[in-house]
Protein backbone atom coordinates (compact mmCIF):
# COMPACT_ATOMS: atom_id res chain seq x y z
CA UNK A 1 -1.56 17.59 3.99
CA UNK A 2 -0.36 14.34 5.44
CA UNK A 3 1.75 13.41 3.46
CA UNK A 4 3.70 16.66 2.84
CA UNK A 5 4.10 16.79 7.10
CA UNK A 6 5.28 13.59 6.60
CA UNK A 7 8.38 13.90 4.72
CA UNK A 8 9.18 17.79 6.23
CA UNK A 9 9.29 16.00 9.66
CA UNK A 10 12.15 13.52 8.09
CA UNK A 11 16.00 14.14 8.68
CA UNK A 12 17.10 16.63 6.26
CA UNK A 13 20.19 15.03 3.82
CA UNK A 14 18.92 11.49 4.20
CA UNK A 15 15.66 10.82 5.76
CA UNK A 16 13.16 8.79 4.02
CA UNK A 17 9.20 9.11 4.22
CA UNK A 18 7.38 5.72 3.03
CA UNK A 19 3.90 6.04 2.02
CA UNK A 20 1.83 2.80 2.83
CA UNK A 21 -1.39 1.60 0.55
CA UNK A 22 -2.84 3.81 -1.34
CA UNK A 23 -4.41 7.11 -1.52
CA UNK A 24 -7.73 8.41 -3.05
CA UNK A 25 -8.14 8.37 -6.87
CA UNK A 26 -6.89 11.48 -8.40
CA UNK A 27 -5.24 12.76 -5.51
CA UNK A 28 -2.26 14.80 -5.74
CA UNK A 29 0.41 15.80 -3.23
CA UNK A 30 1.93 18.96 -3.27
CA UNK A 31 5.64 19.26 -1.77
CA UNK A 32 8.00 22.47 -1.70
CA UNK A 33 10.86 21.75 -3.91
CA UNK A 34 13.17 22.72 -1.44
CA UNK A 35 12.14 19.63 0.88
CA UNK A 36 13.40 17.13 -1.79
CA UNK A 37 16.36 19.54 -3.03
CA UNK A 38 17.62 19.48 0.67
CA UNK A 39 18.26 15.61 0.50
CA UNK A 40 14.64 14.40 1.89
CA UNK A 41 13.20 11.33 0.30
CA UNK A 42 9.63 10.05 -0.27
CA UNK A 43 9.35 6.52 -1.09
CA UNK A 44 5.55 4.84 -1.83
CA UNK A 45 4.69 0.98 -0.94
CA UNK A 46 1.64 -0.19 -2.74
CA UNK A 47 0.50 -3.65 -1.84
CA UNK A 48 3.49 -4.47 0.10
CA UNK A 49 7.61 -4.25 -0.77
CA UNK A 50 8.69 -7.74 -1.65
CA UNK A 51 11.30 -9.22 -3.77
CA UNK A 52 8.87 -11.89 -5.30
CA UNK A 53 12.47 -14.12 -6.53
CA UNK A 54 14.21 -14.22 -2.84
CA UNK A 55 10.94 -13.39 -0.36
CA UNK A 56 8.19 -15.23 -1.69
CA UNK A 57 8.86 -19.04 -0.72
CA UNK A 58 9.37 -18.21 2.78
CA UNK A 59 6.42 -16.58 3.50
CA UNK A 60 4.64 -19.25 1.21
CA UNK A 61 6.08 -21.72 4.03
CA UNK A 62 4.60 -19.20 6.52
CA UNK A 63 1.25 -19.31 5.32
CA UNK A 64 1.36 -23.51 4.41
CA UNK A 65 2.90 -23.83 8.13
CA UNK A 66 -0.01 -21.67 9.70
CA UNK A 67 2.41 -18.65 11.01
CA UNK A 68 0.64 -16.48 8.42
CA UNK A 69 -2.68 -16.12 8.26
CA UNK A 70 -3.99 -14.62 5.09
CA UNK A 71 -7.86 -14.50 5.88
CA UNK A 72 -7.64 -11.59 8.47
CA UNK A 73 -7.79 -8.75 5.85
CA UNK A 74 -10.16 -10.11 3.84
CA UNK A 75 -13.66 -8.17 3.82
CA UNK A 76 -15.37 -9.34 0.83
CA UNK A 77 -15.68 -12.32 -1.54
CA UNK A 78 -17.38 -11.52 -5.13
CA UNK A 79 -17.54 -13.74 -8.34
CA UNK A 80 -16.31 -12.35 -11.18
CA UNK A 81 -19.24 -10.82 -12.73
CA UNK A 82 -19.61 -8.40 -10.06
CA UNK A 83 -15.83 -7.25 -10.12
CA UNK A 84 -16.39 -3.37 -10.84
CA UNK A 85 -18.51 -3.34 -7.25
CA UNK A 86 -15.55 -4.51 -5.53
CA UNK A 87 -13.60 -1.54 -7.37
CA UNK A 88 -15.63 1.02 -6.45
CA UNK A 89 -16.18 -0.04 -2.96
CA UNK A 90 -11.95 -0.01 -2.97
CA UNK A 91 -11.93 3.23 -4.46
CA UNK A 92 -14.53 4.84 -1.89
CA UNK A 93 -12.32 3.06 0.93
CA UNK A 94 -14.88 0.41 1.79
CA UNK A 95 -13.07 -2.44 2.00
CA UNK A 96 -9.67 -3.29 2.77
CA UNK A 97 -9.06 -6.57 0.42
CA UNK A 98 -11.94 -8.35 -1.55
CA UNK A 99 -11.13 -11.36 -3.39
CA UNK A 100 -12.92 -12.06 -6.67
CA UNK A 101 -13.69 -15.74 -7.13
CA UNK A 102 -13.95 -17.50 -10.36
């Protein structure tokens, strides 16, 4: 229900809901086709919105210069053989980023 009071609160002809991460497995939203017809937009943002070509180096000189620190969001560190635990604890919202190491 979120989601659909999130784009019916945007400016009608050219407002723009963005939806940040990502939601539940399997779930669905469920918006009036009026809300979209009426010049509404709903734009998603998995993982971040960068243009890897033009963004990337600079915040690679962020992160080598110590302005961006990556080790914040990370919750978990698993080797590779234990992968599909790091899944499902993603998938039942358990973590926010786990790294697998190999």
């Amino acid at each position: 229900r979120v989601g659909v009071q999130a784009i019916e609160s945007v400016r009608a002809g050219w407002g723009v809901s963005v939806a940040i991460g990502a939601g539940a497995a399997g779930e669905c939203l469920e918006i009036p086709a009026i809300t979209v017809l009426n010049g509404r937009s709903w734009k998603g943002s998995m993982l971040g919105d960068v243009r890897p070509r033009s963004e990337l180096p600079g915040l690679i000189d962020l992160v080598m210069d110590g302005q961006l620190q990556l080790e914040p969001p990370i919750t978990n560190r698993l080797p590779l053989e234990r992968i599909n635990e790091g899944i499902d604890a993603m998938l039942k919202g358990e973590t926010i980023r786990t790294v697998v190491v190999f």
